[in-house]
Structures are given as C-alpha cells and as structure tokens.
N, C-alpha and C. Protein backbone atom coordinates (compact mmCIF):
# COMPACT_ATOMS: atom_id res chain seq x y z
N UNK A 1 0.83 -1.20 0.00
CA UNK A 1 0.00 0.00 0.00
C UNK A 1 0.87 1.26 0.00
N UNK A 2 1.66 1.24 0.75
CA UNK A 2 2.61 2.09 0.90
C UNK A 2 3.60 3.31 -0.01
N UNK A 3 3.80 1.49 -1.47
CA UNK A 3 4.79 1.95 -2.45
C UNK A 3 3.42 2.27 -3.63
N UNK A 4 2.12 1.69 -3.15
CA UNK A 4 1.46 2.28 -4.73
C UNK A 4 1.02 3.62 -4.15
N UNK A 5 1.00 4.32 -3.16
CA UNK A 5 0.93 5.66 -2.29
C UNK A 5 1.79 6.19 -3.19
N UNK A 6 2.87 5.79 -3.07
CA UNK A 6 4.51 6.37 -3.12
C UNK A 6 4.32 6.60 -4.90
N UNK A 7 4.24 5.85 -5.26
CA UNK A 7 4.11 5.93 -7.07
C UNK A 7 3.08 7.07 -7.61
N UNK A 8 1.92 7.18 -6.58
CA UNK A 8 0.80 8.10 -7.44
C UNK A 8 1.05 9.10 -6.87
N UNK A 9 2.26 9.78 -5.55
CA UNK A 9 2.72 10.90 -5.30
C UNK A 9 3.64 11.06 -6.47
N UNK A 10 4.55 10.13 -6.82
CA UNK A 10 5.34 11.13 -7.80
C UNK A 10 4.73 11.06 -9.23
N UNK A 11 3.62 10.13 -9.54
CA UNK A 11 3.20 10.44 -10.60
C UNK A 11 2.05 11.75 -10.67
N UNK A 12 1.50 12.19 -9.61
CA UNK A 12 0.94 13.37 -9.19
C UNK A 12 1.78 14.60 -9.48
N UNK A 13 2.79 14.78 -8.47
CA UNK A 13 3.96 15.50 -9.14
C UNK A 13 4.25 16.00 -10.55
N UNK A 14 4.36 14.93 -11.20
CA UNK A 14 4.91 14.98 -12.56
C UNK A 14 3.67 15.91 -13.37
N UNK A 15 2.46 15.58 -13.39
CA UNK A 15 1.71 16.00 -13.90
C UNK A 15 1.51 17.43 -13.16
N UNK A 16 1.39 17.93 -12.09
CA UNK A 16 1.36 19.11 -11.71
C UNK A 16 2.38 20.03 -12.19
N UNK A 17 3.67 19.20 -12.28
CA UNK A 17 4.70 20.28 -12.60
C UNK A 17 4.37 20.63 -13.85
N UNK A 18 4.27 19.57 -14.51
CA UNK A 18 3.85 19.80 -16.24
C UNK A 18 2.55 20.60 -16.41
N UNK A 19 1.57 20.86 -16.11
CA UNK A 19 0.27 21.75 -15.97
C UNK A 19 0.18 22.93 -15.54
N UNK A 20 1.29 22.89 -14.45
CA UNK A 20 1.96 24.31 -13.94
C UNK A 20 2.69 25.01 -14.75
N UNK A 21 3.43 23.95 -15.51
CA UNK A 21 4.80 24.80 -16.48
C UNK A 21 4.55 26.19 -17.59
N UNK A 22 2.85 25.82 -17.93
CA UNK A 22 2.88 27.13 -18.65
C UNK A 22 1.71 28.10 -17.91
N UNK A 23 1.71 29.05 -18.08
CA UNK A 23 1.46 30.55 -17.22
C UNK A 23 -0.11 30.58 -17.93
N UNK A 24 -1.03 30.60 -17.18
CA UNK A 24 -2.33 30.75 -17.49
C UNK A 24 -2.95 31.62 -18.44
N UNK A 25 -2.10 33.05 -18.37
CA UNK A 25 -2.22 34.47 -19.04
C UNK A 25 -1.94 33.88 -20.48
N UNK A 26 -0.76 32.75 -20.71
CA UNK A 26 -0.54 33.06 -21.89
C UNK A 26 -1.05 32.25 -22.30
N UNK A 27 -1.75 30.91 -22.00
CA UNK A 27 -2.74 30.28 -22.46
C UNK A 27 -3.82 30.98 -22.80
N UNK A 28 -4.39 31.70 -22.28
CA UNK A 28 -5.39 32.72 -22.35
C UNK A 28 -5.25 33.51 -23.68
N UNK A 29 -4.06 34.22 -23.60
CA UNK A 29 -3.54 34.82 -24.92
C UNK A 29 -3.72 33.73 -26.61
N UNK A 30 -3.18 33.07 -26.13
CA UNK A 30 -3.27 32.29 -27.13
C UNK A 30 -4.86 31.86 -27.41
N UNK A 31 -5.56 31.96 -26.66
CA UNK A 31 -6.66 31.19 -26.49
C UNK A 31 -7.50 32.91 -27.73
N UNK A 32 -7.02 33.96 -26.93
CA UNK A 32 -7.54 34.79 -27.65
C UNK A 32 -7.24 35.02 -28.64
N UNK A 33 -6.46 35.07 -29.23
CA UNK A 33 -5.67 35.27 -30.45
C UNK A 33 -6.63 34.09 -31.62
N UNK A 34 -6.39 32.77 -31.23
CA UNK A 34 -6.71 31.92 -32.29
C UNK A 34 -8.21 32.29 -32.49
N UNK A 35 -9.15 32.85 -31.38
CA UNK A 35 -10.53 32.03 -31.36
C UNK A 35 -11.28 32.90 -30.86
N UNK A 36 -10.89 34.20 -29.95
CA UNK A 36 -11.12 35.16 -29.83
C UNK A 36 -11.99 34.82 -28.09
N UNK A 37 -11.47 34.14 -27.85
CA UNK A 37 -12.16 33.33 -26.42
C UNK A 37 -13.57 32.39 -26.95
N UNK A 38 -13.33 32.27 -27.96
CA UNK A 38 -14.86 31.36 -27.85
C UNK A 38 -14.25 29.15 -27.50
N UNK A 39 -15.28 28.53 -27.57
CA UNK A 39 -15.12 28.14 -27.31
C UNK A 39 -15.69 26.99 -28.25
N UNK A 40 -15.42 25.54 -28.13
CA UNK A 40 -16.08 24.36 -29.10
C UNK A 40 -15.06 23.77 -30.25
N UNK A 41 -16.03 23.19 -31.07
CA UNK A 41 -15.19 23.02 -31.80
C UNK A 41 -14.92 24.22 -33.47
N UNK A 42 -14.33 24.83 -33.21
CA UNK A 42 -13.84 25.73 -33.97
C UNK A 42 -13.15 25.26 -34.85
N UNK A 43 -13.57 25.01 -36.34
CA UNK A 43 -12.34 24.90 -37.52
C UNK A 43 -11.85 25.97 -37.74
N UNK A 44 -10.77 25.85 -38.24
CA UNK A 44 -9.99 27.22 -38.48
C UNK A 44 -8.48 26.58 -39.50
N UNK A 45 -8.10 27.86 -40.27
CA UNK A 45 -6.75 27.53 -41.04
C UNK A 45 -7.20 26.47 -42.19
N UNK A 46 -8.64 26.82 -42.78
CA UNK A 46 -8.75 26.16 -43.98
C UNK A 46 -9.42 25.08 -43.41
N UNK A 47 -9.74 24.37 -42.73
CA UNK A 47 -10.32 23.29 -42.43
C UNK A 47 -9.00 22.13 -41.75
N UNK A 48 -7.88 23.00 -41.48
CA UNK A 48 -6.66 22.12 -40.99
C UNK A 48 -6.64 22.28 -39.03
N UNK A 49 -7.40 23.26 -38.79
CA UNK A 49 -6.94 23.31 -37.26
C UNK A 49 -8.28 23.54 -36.41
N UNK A 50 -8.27 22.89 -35.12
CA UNK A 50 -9.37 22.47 -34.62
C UNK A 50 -9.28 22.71 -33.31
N UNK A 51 -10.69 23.94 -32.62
CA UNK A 51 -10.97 24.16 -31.03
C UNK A 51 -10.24 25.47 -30.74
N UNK A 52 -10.50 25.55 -29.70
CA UNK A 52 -10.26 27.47 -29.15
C UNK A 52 -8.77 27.67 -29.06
N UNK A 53 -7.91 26.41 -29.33
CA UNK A 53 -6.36 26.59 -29.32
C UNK A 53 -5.70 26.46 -30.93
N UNK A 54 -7.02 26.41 -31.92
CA UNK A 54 -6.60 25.95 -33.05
C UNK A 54 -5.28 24.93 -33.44
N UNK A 55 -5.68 23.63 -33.03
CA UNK A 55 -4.42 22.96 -32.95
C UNK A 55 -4.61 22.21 -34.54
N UNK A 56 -3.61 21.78 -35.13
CA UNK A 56 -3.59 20.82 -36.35
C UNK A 56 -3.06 19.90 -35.61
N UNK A 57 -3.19 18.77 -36.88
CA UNK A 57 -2.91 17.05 -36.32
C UNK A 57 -1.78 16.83 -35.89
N UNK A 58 -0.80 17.69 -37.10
CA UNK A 58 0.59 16.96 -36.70
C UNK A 58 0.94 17.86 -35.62
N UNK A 59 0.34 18.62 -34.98
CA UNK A 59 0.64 19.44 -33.31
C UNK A 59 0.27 18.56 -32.51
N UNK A 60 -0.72 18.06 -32.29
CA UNK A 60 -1.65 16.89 -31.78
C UNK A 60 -0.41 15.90 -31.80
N UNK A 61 -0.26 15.11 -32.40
CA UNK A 61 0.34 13.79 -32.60
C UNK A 61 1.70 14.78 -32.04
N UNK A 62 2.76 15.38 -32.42
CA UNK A 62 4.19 15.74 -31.65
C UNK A 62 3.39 15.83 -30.24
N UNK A 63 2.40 16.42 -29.70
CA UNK A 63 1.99 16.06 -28.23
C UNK A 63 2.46 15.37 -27.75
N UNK A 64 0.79 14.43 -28.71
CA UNK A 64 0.88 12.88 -27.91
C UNK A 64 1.65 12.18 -27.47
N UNK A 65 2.80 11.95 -28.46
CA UNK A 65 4.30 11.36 -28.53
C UNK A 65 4.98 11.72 -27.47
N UNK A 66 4.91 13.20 -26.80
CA UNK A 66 5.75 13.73 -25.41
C UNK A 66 4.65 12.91 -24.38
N UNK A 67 3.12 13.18 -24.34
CA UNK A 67 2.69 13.49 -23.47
C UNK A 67 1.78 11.95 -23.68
N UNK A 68 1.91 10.45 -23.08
CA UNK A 68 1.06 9.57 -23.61
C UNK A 68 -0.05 9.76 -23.14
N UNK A 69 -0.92 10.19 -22.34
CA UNK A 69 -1.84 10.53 -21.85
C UNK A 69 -2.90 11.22 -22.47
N UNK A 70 -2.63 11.86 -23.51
CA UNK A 70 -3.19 12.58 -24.39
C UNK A 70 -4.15 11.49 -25.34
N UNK A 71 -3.56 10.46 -25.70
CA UNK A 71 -3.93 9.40 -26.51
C UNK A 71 -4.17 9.76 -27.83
N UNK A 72 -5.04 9.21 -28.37
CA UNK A 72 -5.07 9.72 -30.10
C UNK A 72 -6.23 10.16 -30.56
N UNK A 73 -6.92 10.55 -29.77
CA UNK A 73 -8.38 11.13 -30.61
C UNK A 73 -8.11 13.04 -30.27
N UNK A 74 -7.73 13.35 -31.94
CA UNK A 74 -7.71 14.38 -32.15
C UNK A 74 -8.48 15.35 -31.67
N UNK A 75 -9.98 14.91 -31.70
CA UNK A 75 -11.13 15.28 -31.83
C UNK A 75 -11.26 16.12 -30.61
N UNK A 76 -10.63 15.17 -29.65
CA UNK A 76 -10.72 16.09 -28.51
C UNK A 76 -9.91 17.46 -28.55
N UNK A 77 -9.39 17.81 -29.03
CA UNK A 77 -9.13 18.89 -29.41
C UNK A 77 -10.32 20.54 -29.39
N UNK A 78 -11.24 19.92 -29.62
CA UNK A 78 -12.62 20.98 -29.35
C UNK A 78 -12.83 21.36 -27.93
N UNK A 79 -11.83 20.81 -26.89
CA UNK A 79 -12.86 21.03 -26.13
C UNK A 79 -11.09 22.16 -25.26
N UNK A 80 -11.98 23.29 -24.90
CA UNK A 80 -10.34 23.96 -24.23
C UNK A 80 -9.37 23.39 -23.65
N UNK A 81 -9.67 22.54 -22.01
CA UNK A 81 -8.96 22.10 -21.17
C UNK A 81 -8.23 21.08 -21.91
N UNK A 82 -8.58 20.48 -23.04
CA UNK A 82 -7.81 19.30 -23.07
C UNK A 82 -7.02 19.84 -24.34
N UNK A 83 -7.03 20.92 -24.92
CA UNK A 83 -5.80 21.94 -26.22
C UNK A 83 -5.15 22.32 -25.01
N UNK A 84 -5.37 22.87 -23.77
CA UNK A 84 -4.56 23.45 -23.25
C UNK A 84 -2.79 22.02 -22.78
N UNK A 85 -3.73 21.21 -22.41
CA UNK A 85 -2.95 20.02 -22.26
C UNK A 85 -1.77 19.94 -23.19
N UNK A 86 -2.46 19.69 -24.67
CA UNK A 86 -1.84 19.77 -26.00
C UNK A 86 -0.91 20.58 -25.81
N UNK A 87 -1.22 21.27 -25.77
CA UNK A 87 -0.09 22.95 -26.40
C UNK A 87 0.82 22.77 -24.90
N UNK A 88 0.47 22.28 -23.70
CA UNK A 88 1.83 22.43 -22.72
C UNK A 88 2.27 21.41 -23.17
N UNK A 89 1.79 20.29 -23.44
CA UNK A 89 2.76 19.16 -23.82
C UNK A 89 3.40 19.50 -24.57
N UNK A 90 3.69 19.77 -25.75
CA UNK A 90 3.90 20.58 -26.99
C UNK A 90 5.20 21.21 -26.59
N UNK A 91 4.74 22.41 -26.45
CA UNK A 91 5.66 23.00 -25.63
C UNK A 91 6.93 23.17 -24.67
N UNK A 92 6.25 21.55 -23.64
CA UNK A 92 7.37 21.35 -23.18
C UNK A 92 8.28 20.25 -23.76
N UNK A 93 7.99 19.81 -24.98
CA UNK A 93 8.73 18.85 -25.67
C UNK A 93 9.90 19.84 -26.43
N UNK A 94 9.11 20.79 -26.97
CA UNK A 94 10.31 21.65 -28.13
C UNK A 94 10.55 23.06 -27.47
N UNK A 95 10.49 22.93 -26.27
CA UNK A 95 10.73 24.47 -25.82
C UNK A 95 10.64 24.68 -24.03
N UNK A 96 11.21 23.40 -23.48
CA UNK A 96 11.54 23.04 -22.18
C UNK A 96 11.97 24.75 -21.26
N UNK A 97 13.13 24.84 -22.04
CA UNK A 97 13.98 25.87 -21.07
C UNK A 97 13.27 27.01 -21.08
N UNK A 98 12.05 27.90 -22.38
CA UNK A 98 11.06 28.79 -22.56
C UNK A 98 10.05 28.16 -21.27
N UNK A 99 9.41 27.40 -21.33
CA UNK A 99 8.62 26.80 -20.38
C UNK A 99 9.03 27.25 -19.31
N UNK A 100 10.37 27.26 -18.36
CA UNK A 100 10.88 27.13 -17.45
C UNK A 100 11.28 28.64 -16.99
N UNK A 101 11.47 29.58 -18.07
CA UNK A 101 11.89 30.57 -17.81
C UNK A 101 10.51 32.08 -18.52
N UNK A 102 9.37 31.32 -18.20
CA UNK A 102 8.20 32.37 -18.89
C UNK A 102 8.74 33.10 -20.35
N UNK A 103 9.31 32.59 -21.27
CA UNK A 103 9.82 33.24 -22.73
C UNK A 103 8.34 32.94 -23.08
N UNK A 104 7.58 33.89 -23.14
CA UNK A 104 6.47 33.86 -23.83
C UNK A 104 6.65 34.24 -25.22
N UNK A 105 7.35 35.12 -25.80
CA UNK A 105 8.03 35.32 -27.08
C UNK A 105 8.71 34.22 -28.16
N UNK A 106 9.72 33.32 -27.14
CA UNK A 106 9.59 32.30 -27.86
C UNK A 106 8.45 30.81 -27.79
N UNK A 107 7.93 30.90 -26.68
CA UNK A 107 6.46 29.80 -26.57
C UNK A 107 5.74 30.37 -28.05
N UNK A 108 5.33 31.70 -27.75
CA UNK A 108 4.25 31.76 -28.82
C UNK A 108 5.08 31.97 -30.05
N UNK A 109 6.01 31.94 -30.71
CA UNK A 109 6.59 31.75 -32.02
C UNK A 109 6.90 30.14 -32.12
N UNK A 110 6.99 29.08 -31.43
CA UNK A 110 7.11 27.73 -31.44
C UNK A 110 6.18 27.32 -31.94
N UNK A 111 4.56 27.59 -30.98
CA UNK A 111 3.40 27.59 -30.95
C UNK A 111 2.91 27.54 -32.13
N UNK A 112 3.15 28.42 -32.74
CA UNK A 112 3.07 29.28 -34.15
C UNK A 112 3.77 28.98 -35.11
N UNK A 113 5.00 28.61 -35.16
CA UNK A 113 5.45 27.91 -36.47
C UNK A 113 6.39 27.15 -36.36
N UNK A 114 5.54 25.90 -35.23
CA UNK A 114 6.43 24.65 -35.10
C UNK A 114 7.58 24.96 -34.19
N UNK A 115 8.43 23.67 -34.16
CA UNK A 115 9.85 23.62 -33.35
C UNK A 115 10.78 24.73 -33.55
N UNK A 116 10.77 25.13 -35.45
CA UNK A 116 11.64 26.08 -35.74
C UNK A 116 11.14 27.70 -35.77
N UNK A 117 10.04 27.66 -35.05
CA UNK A 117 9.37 29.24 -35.64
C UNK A 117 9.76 30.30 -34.57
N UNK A 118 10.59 29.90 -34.26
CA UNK A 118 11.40 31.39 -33.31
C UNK A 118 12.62 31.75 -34.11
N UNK A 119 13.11 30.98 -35.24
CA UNK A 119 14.03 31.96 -36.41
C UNK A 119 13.01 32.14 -37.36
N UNK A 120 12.17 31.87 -37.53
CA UNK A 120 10.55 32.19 -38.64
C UNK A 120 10.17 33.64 -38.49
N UNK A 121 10.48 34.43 -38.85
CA UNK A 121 10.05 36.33 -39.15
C UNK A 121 8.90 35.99 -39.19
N UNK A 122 8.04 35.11 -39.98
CA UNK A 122 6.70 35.00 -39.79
C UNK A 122 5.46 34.75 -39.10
N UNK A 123 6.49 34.57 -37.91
CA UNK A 123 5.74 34.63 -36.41
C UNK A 123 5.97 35.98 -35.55
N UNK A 124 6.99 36.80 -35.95
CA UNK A 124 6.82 38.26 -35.33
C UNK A 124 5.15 38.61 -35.72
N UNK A 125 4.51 38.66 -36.47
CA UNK A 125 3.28 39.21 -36.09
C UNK A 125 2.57 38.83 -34.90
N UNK A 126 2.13 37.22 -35.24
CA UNK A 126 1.77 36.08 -34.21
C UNK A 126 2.11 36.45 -32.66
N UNK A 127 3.42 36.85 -32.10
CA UNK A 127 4.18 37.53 -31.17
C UNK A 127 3.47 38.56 -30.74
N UNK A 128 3.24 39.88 -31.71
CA UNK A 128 2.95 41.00 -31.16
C UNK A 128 1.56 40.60 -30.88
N UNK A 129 0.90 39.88 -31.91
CA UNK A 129 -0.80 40.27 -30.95
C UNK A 129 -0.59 39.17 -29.68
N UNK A 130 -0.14 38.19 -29.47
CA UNK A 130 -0.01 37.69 -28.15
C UNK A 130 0.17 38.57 -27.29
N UNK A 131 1.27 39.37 -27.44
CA UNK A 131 1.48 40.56 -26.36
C UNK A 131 0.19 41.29 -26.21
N UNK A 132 -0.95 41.66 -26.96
CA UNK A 132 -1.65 42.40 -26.64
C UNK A 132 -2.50 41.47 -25.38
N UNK A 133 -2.30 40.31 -25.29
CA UNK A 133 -3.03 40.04 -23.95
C UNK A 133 -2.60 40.00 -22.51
N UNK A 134 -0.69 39.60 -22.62
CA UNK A 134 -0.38 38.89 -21.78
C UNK A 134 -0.13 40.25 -20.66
C-alpha cells in the first residue's frame, strides 16, 4: 500500500509540474488570439486546425508522442482544457527551457510555427498580438 501511495505521489507530481509549467495568461492569450475566447469546436486555417487553441494534427500527434496521456483522438481537441494540455505538452517537448523561464516570445513563435518558428520572421506578427493580452 505504501509503495502504490509512493508511485501516485510522484506520478501526481509529474503532472502538476507539467500543468503548472505554462502561465495561465498566456494560455489565455493564445486562447484569444486563435478564437477570440470562444469556445467548441472551432475549424480554423482552412479546415486544418481544430478548437479554441486551433491545434492541427501533426501538433496533436508531436503532443501525444511527449505526453502519452493525451492518446489519439484528435477530436478532442474541441474542447479547451484538453488543447490546453496539447499545447503544454507541446511545448514542453520543443521548448523546455522557454517553459521554465516564462519566454512567452519564444512559446508563442514555437506555438506558431512549429519547433523552428522562433528563427521564422513570420511569427513576429503572431508575437505582437499575443502581447496584446499577456
């Protein structure tokens, strides 16, 4: 009893730290930016990105792959709490030390154009309206 105590404290842990790791505001931001705070299932980006975090598949799936818990139904993606999941998993797969140190500048250019989109100029826009929330 003791050691399965002992296991679901540090597996408790793990997941708090990871849920903690990104800053609410800028979830929020992001949340506004893609979707404008609404909420559901929202298509968006042509019929490629899906829910109030506008996530696409292959964002989804690099998740999943960090985060197994996530599992594989995209779908869930519509619903906020569980994009928010997404996008920290995400996040903390390709952008650990941002995570760790509030770089909201580079979170939301990652966010925005993949692993490499913090040398991507084409996420300086993406950037500035984030700032308008955080």
């Amino acid at each position: 009893m003791k050691k399965t105590i002992a296991v679901f404290a540090v597996l408790l842990s793990m997941i708090q730290a990871q849920a903690v790791g990104l800053n609410k505001k800028f979830l929020r931001a992001i949340h506004m930016v893609e979707a404008s705070g609404r909420i559901g299932a929202i298509i968006g980006d042509g019929g490629k990105a899906l829910g109030p975090l506008q996530i696409h598949r292959g964002y989804f799936q690099d998740a999943a792959e960090y985060d197994k818990n996530l599992g594989n139904d995209y779908s869930k993606c519509a619903d906020l709490a569980f994009s928010e999941r997404v996008v920290t998993a995400y996040l903390h797969r390709f952008a650990s030390k941002a995570v760790a140190s509030n770089d909201f500048e580079s979170l939301a250019k990652i966010h925005n154009g993949g692993p490499a989109g913090i040398k991507n100029r084409a996420t300086v826009k993406y950037w500035v309206k984030i700032q308008k929330y955080i």
